[in-house]
Structures are given as structure tokens and as C-alpha cells.
Protein backbone atom coordinates (compact mmCIF):
# COMPACT_ATOMS: atom_id res chain seq x y z
CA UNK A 1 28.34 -134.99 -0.49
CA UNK A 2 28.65 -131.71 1.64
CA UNK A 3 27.25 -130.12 4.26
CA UNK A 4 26.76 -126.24 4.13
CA UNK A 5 24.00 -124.19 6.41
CA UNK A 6 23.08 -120.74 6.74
CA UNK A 7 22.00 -118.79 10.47
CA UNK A 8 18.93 -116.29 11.46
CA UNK A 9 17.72 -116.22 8.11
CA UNK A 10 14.86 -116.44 6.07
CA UNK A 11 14.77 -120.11 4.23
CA UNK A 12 11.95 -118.51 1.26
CA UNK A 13 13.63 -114.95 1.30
CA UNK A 14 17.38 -113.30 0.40
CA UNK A 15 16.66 -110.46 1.24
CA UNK A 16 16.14 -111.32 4.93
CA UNK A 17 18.68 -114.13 4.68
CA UNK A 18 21.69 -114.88 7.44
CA UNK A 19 25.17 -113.95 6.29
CA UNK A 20 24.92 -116.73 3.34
CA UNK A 21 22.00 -114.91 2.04
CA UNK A 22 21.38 -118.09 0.81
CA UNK A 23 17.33 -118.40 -1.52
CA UNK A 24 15.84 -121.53 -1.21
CA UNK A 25 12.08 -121.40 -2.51
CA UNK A 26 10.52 -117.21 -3.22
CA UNK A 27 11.64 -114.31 -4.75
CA UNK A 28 13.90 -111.36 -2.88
CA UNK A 29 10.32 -109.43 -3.42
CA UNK A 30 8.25 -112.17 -0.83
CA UNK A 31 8.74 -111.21 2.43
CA UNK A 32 9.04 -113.96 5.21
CA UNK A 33 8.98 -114.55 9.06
CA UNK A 34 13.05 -115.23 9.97
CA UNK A 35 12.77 -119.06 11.35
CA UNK A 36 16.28 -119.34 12.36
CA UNK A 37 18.96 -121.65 11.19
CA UNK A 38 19.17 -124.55 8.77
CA UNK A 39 21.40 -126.98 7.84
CA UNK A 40 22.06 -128.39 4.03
CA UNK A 41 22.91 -131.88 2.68
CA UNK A 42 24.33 -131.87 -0.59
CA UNK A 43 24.64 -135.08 -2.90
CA UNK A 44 24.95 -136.17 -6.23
CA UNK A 45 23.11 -139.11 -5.96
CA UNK A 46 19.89 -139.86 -4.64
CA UNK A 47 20.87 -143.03 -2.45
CA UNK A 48 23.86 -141.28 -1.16
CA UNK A 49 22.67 -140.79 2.56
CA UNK A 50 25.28 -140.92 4.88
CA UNK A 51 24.50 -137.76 6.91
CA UNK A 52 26.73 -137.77 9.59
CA UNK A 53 26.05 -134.10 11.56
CA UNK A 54 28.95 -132.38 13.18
CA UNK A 55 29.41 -131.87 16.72
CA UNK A 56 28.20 -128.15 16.55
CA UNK A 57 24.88 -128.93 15.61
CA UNK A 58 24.05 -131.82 18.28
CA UNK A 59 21.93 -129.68 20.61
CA UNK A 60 19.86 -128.11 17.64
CA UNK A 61 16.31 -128.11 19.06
CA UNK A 62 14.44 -129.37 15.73
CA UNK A 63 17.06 -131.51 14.84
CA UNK A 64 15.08 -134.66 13.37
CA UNK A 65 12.15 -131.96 11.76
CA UNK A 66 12.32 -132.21 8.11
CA UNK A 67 11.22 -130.48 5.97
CA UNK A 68 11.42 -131.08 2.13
CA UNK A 69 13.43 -134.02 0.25
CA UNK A 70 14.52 -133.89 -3.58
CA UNK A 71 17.46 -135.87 -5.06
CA UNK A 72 19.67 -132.93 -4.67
CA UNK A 73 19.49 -131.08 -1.18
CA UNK A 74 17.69 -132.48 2.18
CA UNK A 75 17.14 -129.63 4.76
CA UNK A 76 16.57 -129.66 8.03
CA UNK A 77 14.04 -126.91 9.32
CA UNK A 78 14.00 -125.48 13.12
CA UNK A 79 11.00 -123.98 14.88
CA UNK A 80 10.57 -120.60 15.34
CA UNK A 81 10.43 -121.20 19.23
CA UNK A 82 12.46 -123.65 21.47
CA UNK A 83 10.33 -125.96 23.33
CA UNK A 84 10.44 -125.54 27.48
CA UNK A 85 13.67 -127.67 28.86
CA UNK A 86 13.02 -129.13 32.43
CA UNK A 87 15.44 -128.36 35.15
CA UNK A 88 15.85 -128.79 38.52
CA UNK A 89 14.91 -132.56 38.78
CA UNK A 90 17.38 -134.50 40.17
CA UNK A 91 16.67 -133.63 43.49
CA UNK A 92 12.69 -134.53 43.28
CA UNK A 93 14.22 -138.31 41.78
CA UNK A 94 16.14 -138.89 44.44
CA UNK A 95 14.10 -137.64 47.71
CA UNK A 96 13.19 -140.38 50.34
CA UNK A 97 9.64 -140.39 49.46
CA UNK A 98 10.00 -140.51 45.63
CA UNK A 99 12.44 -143.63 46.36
CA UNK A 100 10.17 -145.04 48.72
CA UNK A 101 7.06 -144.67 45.96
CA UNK A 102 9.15 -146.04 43.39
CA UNK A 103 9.78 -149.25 45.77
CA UNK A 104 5.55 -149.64 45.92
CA UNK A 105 5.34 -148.75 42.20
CA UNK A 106 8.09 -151.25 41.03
CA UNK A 107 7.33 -154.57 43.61
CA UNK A 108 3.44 -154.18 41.95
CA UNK A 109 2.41 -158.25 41.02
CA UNK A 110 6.32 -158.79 42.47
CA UNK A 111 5.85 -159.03 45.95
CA UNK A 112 7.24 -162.90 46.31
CA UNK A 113 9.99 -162.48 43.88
CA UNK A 114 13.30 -163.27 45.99
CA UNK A 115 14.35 -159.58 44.81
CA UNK A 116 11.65 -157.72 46.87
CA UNK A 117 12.07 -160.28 49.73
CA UNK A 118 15.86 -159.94 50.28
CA UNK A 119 15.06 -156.10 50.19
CA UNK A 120 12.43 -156.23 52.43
CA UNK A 121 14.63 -157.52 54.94
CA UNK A 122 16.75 -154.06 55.31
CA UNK A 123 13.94 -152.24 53.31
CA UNK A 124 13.91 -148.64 55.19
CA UNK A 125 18.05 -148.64 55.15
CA UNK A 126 18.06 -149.43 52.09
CA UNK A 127 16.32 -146.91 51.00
CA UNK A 128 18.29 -144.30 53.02
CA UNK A 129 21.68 -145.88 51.46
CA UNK A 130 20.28 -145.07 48.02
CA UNK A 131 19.28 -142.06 48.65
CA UNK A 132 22.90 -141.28 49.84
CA UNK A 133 24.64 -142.91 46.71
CA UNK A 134 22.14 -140.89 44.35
CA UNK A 135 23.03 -137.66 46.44
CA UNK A 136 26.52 -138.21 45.94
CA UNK A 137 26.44 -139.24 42.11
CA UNK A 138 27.61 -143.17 42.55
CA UNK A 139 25.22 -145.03 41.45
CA UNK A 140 26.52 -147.63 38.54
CA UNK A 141 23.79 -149.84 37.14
CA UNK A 142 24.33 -153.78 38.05
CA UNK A 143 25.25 -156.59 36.27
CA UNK A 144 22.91 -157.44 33.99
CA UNK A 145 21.42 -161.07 33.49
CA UNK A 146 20.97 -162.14 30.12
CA UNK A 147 18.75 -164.68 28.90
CA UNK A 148 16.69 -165.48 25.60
CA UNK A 149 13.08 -165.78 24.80
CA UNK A 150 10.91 -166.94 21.97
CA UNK A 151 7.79 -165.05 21.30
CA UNK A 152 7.56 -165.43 18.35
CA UNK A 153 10.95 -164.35 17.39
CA UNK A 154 14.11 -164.49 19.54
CA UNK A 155 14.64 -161.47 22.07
CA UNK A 156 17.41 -161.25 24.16
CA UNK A 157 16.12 -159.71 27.64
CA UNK A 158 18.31 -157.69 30.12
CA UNK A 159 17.37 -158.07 33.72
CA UNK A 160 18.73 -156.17 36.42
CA UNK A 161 18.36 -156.87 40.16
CA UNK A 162 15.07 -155.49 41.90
CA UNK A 163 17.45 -153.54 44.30
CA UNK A 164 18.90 -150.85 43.58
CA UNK A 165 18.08 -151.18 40.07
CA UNK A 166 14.06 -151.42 39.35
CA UNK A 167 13.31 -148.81 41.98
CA UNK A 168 16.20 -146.18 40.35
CA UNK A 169 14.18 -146.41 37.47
CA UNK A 170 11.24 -145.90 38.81
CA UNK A 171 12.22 -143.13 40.74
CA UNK A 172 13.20 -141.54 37.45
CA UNK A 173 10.17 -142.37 35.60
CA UNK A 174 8.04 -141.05 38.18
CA UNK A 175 9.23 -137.57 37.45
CA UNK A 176 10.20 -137.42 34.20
CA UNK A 177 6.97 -139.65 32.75
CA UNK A 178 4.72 -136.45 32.37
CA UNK A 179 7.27 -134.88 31.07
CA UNK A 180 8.29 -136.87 28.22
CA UNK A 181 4.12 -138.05 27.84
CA UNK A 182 3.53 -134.48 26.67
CA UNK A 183 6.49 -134.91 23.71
CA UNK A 184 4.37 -137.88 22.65
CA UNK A 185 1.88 -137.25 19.90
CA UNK A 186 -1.42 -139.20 20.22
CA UNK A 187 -0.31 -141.90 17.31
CA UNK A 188 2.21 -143.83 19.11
CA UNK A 189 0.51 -146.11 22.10
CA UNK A 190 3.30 -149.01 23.38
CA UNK A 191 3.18 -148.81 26.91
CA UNK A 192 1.75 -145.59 27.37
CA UNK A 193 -1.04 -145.31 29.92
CA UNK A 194 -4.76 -145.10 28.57
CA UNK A 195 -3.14 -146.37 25.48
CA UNK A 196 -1.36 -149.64 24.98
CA UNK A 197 -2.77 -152.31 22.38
CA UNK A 198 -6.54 -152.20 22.74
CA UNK A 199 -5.81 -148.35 21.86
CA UNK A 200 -3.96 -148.37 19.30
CA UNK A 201 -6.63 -151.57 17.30
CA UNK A 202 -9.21 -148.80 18.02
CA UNK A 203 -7.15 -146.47 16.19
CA UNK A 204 -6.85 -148.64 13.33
CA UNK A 205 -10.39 -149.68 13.32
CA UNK A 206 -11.35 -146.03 13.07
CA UNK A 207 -8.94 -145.37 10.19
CA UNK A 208 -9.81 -148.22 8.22
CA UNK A 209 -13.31 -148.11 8.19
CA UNK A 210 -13.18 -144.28 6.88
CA UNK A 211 -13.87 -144.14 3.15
CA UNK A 212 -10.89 -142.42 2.17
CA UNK A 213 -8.64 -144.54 3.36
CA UNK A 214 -7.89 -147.36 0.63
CA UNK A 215 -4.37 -148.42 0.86
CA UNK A 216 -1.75 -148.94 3.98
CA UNK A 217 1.95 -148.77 4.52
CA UNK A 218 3.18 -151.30 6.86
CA UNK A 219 6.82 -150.88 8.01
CA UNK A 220 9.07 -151.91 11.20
CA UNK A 221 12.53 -151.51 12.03
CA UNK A 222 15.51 -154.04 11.78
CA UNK A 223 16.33 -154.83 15.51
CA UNK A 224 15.08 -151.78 16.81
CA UNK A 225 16.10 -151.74 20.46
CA UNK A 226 19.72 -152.59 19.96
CA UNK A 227 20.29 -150.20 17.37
CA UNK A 228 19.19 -147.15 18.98
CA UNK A 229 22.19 -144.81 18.84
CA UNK A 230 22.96 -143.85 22.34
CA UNK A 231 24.49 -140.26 21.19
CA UNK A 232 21.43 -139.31 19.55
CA UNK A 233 19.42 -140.67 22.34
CA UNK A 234 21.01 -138.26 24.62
CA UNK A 235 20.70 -135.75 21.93
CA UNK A 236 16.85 -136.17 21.97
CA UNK A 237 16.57 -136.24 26.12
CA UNK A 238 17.92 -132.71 26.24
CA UNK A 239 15.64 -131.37 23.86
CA UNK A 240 13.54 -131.13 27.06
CA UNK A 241 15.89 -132.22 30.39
CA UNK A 242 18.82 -129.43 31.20
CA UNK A 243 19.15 -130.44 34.65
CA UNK A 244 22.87 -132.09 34.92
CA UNK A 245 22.92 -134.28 37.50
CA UNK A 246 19.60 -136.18 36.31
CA UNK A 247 21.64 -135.81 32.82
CA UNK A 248 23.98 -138.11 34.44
CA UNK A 249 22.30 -140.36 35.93
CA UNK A 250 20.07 -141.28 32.43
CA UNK A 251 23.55 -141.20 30.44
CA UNK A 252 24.73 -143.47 33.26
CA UNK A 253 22.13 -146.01 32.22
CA UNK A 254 22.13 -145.57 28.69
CA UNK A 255 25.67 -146.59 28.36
CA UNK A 256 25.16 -149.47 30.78
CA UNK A 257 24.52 -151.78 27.51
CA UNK A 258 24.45 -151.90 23.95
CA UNK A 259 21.42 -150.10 22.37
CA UNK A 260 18.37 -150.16 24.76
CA UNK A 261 18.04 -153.17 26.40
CA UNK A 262 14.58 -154.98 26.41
CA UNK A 263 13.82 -155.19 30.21
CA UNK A 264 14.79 -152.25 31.85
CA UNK A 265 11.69 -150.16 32.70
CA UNK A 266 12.95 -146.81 31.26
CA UNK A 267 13.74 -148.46 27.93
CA UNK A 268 10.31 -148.35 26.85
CA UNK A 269 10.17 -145.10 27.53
CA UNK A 270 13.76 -144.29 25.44
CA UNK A 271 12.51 -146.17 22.87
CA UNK A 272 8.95 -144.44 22.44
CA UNK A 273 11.09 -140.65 22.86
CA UNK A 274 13.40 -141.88 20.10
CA UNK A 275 10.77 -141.99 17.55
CA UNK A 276 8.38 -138.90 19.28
CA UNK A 277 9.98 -136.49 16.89
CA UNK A 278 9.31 -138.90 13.91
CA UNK A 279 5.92 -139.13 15.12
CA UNK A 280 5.49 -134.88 14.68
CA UNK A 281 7.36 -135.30 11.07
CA UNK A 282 4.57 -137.90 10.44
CA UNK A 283 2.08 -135.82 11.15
CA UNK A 284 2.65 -131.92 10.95
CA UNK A 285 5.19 -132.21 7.86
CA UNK A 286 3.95 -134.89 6.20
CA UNK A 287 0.57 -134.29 6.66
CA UNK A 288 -0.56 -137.87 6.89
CA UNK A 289 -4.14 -137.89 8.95
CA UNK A 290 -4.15 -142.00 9.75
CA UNK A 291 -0.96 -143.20 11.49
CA UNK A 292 -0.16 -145.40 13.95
CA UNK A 293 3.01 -146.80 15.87
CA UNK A 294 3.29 -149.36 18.27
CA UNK A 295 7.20 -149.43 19.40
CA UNK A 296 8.67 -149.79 16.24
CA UNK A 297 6.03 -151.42 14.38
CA UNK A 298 4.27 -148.32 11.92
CA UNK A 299 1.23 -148.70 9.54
CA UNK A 300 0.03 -145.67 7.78
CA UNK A 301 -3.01 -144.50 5.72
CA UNK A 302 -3.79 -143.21 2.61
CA UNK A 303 -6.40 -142.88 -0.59
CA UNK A 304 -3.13 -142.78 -3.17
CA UNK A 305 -0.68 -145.82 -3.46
CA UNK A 306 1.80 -143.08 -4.84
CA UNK A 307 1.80 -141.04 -2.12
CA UNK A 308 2.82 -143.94 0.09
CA UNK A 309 5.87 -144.91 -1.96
CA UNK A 310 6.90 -141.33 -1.87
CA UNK A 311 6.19 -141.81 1.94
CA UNK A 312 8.39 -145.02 2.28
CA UNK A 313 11.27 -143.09 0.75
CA UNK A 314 11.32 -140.54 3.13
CA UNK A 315 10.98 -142.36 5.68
CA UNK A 316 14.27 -144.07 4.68
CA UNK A 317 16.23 -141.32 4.66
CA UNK A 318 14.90 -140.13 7.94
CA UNK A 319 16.02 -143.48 9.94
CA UNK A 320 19.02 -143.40 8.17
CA UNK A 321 19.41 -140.16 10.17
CA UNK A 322 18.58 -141.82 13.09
CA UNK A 323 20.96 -144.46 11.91
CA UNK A 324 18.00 -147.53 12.07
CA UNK A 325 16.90 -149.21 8.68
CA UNK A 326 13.53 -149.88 7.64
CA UNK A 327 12.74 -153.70 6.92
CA UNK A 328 12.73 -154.58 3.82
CA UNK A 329 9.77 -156.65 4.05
CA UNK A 330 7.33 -153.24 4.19
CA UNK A 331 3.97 -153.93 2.17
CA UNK A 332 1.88 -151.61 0.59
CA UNK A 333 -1.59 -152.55 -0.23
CA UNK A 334 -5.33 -152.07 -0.81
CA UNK A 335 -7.38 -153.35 2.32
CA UNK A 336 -9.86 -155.40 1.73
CA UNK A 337 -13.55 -154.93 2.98
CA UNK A 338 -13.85 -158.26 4.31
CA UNK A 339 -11.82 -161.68 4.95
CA UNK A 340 -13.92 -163.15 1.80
CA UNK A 341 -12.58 -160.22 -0.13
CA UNK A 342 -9.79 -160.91 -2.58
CA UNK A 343 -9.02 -157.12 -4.34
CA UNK A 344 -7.05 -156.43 -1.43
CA UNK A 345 -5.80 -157.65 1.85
CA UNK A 346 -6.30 -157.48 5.93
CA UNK A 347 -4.04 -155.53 7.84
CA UNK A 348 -1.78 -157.79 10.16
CA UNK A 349 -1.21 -155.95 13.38
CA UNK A 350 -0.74 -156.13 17.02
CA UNK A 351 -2.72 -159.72 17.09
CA UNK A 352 -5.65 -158.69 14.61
CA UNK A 353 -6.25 -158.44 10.86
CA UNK A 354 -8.19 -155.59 10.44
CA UNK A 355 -10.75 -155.30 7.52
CA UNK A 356 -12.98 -152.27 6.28
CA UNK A 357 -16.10 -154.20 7.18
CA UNK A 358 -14.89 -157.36 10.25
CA UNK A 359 -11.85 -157.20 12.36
CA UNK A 360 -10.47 -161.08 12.75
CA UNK A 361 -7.74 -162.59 15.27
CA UNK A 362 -4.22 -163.61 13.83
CA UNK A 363 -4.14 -167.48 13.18
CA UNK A 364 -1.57 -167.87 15.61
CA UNK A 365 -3.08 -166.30 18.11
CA UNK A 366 -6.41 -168.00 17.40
CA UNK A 367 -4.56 -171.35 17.56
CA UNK A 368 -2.55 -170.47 21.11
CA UNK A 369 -6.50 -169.67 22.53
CA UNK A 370 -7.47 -173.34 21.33
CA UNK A 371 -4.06 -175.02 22.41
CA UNK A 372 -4.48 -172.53 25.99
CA UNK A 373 -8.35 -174.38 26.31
CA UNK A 374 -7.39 -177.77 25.70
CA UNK A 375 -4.60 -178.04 28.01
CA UNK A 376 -6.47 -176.09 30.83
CA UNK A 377 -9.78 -178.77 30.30
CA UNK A 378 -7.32 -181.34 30.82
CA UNK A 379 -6.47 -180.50 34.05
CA UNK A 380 -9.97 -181.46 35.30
CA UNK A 381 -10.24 -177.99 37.09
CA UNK A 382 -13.59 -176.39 38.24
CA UNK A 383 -15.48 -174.99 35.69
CA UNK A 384 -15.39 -171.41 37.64
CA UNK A 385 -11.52 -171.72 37.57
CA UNK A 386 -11.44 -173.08 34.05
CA UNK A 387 -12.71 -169.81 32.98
CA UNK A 388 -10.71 -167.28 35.12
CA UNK A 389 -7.48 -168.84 33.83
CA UNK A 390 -8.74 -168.20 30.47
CA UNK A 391 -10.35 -164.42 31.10
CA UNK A 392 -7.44 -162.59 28.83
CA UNK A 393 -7.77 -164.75 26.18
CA UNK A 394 -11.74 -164.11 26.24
CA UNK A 395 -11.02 -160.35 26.73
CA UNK A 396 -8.59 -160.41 23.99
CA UNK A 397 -10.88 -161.92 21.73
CA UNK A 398 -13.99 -159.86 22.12
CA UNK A 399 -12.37 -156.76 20.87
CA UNK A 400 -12.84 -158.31 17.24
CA UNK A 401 -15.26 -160.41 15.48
CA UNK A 402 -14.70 -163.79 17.16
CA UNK A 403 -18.13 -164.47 19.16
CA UNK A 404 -18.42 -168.17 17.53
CA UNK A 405 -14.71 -168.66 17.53
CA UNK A 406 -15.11 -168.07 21.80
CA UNK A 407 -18.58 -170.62 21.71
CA UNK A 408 -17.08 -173.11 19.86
CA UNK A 409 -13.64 -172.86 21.74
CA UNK A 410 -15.60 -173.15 25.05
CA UNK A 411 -17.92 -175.62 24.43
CA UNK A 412 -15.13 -178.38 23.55
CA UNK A 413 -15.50 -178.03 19.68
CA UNK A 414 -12.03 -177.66 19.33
């Protein structure tokens, strides 16, 4: 495979070509808008994808935006405009009363952790010393702490101390959030404010009970957050930051551990930006109306089976791009109208199964309510306490069709 590419011409025109006067779709006679440069894979096989860009082309502005794939050539269309870059930020992150906001933002539901305690013994000179350290470009992120969890699957968490750590990230977050917010299409909703989980199972409720929608793609990634290429990362960051020093400082944290560690407050927010220019492929190139991602876990819509296949193989080649790999446990299936309904199935995701006609709570979860009930009426507590311990569970299950599942769960019928 080769890579060849052609500059400030006209992709469906020769005649208005760049000095390759390269044709790739009309006639000399069809006159076309220029839409600036493109770049060319060449293979001779269709599962020959390793795409590995050269250096030159790292700060192309449309870099993940593609446009049409064949067996034979995969292009890579820019926009006709650059998108605004942001500068001039570093010294709004690292101003007294953005650190000291960041300190109330980040000790929220913390406030007796021994963290914010053994900084609220120095807490205003700490701040200052930060400050000073930021202003003079040494901060170095801390050791992290490692530890496992099991929910369902094994994670392996980073935590870093509360000080200076969790309030440096903050600090940066509180500046660049409505930046990188407005990147975000309105399909992706993992930690995202207004959005989050009850967003995103109205999303799929909506989608699912339209009656063109017949058949869903259900993908994730293979370990997502430690295989999230930190060059690319940075890549995607400066598609809208061009202020150096806060360039720094995010590079500074990205290279602090391998992929994007699951903890860290900004990782969230690397890991949504990652995909953000996915999410506009998704939706402006590929045209597909129902989509929606939650982190890394994707389901999309469609009235054609075909179409989704096709769909699933593009999406392949993109995250091979990105260097992540699709799962190979994706499903593509009817939906059923109803949990009784056997000509198709329920759509597992985020908790629910969601149906054209009911939406039902996961087994497991329904199970962890019962086990979460039992345990609590054991404990002989007040019956007004008994049910504020249990309040997100109740919440949880009232956004689906669970009303006798809740009776029977608190009335003892376990």
C-alpha cells in the first residue's frame, strides 16, 4: 500500500485540480468549489489497513473526516473552513480564583476525605504555591495509586492525590469544558452535563419506538481507555487549543500514564474528544439519523440490515485509524416489539433492554435492587431510612417499565 495526496484542488474536477491534477469522481466539464487538500490510501487488498500518516499531515484540521471507502482507495476529505482554535488560556487556568474554584468544584461530596483535610490545613498557601509552579511551567503529575475494581468486569483505576492533582484538573476543565462541549455532537452523553445515562435511554427510547427503525448495530471498543493513542490525542486537542503553555500542561498529563487512565477527571473528557470527530463522521458523512454513544459503548439505527454491515465495516477501518479495534462480539439485529416477542431481540444498554413497545431493567441489575432490599431490611432500620438508602435504585427503576417489580421488591416479596 501507498500513500499519495494532491493540494488546493478540486476532488470531483481536473480541471481545477492542485498540481496532481488528480480526477476522482466528475468530468473536466463539472465545475466544483476547490475544498483543499486530500490525502490517498492505496491497497491491493481490502483488509490491508495499516494507515500509518506521516508527520506532515498531523495537524490536518479534518483529519479523522472520511469520506468514501471502496476496496481500492480510502480518502480523507478536509472542510472548506478551519474550525476557530482557542488561544490565550493558560493564563485564565492558572489565576488564583480559577484555582481557588477548582478547589470548591473538586472537594464537592469530598469534604472528609484525608486529601481535602491535609489541604485544608495550609489551604490559601497552597493555593498561592500552585499558582507559582503553574506560572513557571513545573508542575509534574503525582504518583499515581493503582488499584482494581470489579463492576462487572475488571478496571484498573488511577488515583492521584486531591492536592495538587484533582484541583489542576479542574482548573483546566473549568476553561476548556465549553470549549470542547461545543466539538461534541448531541449523540454522545457519558458524563456530559444535561446528558449522562437517563439521556442517552431517552435517546434510545425515542429511536426505537420510531417505525423506521427495525434493526440495531451494537458495537464497543476492546479496552478503550488504555488504548487511546496519546499522539493522536494531542493531534485532536489542537484541532481547537493553540495556546502553548496550556498545550503543555495537557501533554504533561497525557503522558503521565499509559492510555487514559480511568480516574483522572479530564480523562473523561479525552476520552469523549477522541471519538467527537467519529461522532460528526457518524452523522454528517454517514448520514445515519439514530445513533448513540455512551464512552465507548455505540448502538446505531437503521430500517436495512445491509446498510449496517456496510456500516460495521467502515467503522473498522476508521478505528483502525484511530488505532482501537472494534469487539468482535458486535450484534446486529431486529428489535423486538416486546419482551414476549421472539422475531427479534431487546436492546441491552446502559442498564435497560429497550423494546419497541416496554423498556425492561437488565437482570443483573434487577437482581442487585432485590439483593440491595434484602440486606438493607435486615438491618432493622426505620422504615423512613429504609427507603432513602434505597432512593437511586427506585429512581433508576422508574425510568422503565418496572412499577410491580418496585411493589413487589418493597413489600418483602422478594
Amino acid at each position: 500500500m501507498f500513500l499519495g495526496a494532491h493540494f488546493g484542488g478540486n476532488a470531483n474536477n481536473s480541471s481545477n485540480a492542485g498540481f496532481t491534477y488528480a480526477n476522482s469522481n466528475n468530468s473536466p466539464a463539472n465545475t466544483n468549489a476547490n475544498i483543499g487538500s486530500h490525502l490517498y490510501f492505496f491497497g491491493n487488498n481490502i483488509n490491508e489497513r495499516a494507515m500509518t500518516l506521516p508527520t506532515w499531515q498531523k495537524n490536518s484540521y479534518n483529519l479523522f473526516s472520511v469520506g468514501r471507502i471502496n476496496p481500492k482507495t480510502l480518502w480523507i476529505k478536509s472542510k472548506k473552513k478551519r474550525m476557530k482554535r482557542f488561544g490565550n488560556l493558560y493564563s485564565r487556568i492558572i489565576s488564583i480564583e480559577n484555582l481557588e474554584l477548582a478547589d470548591s468544584r473538586a472537594r464537592k461530596g469530598k469534604a472528609n476525605s484525608y486529601g481535602v483535610r491535609f489541604h485544608d490545613k495550609n489551604r490559601e498557601q497552597n493555593i498561592i504555591e500552585l499558582n507559582q509552579t503553574l506560572l513557571v511551567g513545573q508542575y509534574k503529575t503525582s504518583k499515581y495509586d493503582i488499584f482494581k475494581i470489579y463492576e462487572p468486569k475488571e478496571r484498573e483505576i488511577y488515583r492521584l492525590p486531591y492536592y495538587p492533582d484533582r484541583i489542576v484538573h479542574h482548573a483546566i476543565m473549568n476553561i476548556l469544558e465549553p470549549i470542547w462541549e461545543s466539538v461534541f455532537t448531541s449523540d454522545t452523553y457519558s458524563c456530559i452535563k444535561g446528558r449522562g445515562i437517563h439521556g442517552a435511554m431517552k435517546a434510545a427510547k425515542k429511536a426505537v419506538q420510531d417505525e423506521s427503525v427495525k434493526y440495531c448495530l451494537k458495537i464497543d471498543i476492546i479496552k478503550f481507555y488504555p488504548s487511546i493513542d496519546h499522539d493522536i490525542l494531542k493531534m485532536i486537542i489542537r484541532k481547537k487549543i493553540k495556546c502553548k503553555d496550556t498545550l503543555s500542561l495537557l501533554d504533561e498529563i497525557i503522558d503521565s500514564a499509559k492510555g487514559v487512565p480511568i480516574g483522572n477527571y479530564v480523562s473523561q473528557y479525552f476520552a469523549n474528544l477522541f471519538l467527537a470527530y467519529f461522532d460528526h463522521w457518524i452523522k454528517e458523512d454517514k448520514g445515519i439519523k439514530y445513533y448513540i454513544r455512551y464512552a465507548d459503548d455505540m448502538v446505531f439505527f437503521s430500517d436495512n440490515k445491509p446498510k449496517l454491515h456496510k456500516l460495521l465495516f467502515d467503522i473498522d477501518l476508521y478505528m483502525d485509524r484511530l488505532n482501537l479495534k472494534v469487539k468482535d462480539n458486535y450484534q446486529i439485529f431486529p428489535i423486538s416489539k416486546n419482551s414476549f416477542d421472539k422475531s427479534g431481540r431487546g436492546i441491552d444498554f446502559l442498564g435497560y433492554v429497550f423494546y419497541k413497545d416496554e423498556t425492561r431493567m437488565r437482570k443483573s441489575i434487577k437482581k442487585n435492587f432485590k439483593r440491595t432490599v434484602y440486606k438493607m431490611r435486615n438491618k432493622n432500620m426505620s422504615n423512613k431510612d429504609y427507603k432513602q438508602k434505597i432512593c437511586s435504585w427506585i429512581g433508576w427503576a422508574k425510568h422503565c417499565n418496572a412499577n410491580n417489580l418496585i411493589k413487589q421488591t418493597l413489600n418483602n416479596k422478594l
